[in-house]
C-alpha atoms as a PDB file:
ATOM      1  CA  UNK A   1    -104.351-161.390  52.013  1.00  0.00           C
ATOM      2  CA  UNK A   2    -106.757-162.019  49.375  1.00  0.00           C
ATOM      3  CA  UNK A   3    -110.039-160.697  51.428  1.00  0.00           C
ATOM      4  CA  UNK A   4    -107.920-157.634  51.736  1.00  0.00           C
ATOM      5  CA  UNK A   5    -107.952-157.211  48.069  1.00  0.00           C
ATOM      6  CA  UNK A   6    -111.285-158.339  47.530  1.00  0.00           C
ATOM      7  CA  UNK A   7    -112.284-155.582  50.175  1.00  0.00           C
ATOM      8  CA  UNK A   8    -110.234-152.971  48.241  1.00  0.00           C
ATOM      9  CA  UNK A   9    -111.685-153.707  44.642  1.00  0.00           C
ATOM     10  CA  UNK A  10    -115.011-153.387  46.148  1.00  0.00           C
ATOM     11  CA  UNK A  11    -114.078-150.471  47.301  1.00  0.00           C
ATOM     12  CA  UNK A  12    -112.879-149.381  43.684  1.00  0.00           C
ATOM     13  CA  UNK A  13    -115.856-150.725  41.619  1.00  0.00           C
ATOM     14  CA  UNK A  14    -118.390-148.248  44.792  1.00  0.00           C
ATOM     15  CA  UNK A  15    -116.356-145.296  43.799  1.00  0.00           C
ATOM     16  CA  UNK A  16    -115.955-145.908  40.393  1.00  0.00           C
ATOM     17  CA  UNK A  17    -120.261-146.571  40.306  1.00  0.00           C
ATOM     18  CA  UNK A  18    -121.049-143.654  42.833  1.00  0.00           C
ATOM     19  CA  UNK A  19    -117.987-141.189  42.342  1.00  0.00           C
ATOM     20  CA  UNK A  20    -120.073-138.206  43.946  1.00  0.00           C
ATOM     21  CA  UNK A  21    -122.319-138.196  47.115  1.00  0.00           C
ATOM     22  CA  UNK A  22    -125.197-137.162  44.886  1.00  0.00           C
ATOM     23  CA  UNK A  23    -124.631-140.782  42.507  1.00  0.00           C
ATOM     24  CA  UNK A  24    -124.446-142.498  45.795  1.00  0.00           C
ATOM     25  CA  UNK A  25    -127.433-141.288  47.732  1.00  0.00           C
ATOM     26  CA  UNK A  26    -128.872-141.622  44.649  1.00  0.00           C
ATOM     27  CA  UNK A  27    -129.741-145.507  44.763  1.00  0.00           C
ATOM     28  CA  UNK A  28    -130.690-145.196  48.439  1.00  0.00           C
ATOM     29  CA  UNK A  29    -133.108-142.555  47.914  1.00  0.00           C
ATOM     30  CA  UNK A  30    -134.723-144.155  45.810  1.00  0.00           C
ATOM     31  CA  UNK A  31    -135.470-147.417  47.837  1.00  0.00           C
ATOM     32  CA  UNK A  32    -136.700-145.211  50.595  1.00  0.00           C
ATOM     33  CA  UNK A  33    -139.275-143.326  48.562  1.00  0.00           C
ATOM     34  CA  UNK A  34    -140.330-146.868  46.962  1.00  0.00           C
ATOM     35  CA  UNK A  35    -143.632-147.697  48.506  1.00  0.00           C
ATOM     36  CA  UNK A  36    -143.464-150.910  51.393  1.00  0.00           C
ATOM     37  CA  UNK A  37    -145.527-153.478  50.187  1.00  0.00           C
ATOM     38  CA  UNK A  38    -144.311-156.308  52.240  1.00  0.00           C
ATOM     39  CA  UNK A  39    -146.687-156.543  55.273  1.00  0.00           C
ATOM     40  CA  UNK A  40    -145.519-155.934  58.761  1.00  0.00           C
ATOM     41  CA  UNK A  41    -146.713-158.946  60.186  1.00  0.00           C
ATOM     42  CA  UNK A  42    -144.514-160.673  58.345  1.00  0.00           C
ATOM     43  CA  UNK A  43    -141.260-159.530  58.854  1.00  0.00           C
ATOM     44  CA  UNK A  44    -142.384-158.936  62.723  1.00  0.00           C
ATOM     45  CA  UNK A  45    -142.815-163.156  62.463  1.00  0.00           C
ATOM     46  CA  UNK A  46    -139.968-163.414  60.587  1.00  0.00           C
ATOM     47  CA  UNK A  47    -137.608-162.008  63.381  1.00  0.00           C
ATOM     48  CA  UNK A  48    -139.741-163.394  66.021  1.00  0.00           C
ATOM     49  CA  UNK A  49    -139.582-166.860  64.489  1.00  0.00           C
ATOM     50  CA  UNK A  50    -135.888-167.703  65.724  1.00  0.00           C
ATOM     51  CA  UNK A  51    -136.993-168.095  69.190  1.00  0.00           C
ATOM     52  CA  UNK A  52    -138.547-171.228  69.276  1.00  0.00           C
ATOM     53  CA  UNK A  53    -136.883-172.946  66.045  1.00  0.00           C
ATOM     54  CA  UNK A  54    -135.253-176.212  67.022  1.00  0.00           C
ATOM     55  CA  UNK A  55    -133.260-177.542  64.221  1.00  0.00           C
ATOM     56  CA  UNK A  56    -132.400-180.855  66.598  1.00  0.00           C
ATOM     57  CA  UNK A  57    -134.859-183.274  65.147  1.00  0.00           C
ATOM     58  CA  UNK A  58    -133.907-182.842  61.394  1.00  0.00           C
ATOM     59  CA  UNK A  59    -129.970-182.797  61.835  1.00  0.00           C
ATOM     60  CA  UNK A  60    -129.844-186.282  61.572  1.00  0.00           C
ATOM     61  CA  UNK A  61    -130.818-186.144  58.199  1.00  0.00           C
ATOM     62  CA  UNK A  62    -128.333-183.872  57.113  1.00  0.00           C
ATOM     63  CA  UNK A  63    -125.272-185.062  55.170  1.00  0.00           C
ATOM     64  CA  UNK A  64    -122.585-183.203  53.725  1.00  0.00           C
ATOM     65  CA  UNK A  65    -118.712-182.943  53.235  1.00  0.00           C
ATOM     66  CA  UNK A  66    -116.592-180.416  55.955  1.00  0.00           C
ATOM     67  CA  UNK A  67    -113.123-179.174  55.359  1.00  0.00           C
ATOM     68  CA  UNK A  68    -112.394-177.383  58.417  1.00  0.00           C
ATOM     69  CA  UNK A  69    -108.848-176.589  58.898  1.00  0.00           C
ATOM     70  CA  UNK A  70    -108.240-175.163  62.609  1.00  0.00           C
ATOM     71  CA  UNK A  71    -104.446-173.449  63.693  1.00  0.00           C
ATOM     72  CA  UNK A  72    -103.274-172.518  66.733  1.00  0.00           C
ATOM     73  CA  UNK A  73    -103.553-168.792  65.856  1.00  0.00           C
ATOM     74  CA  UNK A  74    -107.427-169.198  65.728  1.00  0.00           C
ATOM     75  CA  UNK A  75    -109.245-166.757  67.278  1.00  0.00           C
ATOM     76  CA  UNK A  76    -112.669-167.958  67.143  1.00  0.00           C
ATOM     77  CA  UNK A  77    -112.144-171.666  67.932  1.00  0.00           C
ATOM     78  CA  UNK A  78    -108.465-171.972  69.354  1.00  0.00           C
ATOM     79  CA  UNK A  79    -107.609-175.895  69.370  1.00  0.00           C
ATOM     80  CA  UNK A  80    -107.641-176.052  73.259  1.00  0.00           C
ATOM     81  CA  UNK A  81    -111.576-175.903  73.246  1.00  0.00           C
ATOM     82  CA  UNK A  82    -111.770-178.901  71.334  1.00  0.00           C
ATOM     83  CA  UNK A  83    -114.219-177.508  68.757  1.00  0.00           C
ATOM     84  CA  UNK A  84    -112.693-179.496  65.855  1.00  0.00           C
ATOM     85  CA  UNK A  85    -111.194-183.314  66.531  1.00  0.00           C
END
């Protein structure tokens, strides 16, 4: 329940920022007539780059605390796949 009120102020504080469609175009306007200077290459790698990434050899090094908490109403990762011991 508290996402869905997190998603409703949200909500609020948009229409309370951008209460007209003119105040809310507004913003994105202006990012689209800001000139691109980023270089196309590099995003192109960027999104390209995920392809061949293997994160394998440098897990082991990784160390960190989980609290995962899995119920039997889980959608993603229902206990009968055995995601979570």
């Amino acid at each position: 329940m508290r996402s869905v009120r997190q998603f409703m102020q949200v909500a609020v504080l948009l229409a309370a920022a951008a209460p007209t469609r003119e105040r809310a175009d507004a913003p994105v306007d202006a990012r689209l007539a800001a000139p691109f200077t980023a270089d196309a290459n590099d995003a192109l790698y960027q999104w390209d780059s995920w392809r061949d990434y293997n994160a394998s050899p440098g897990l082991e090094k990784i160390s960190v605390a989980v609290l995962a908490i899995n119920s039997a109403d889980d959608e993603r990762n229902p206990p009968e796949l055995g995601v979570l011991p």
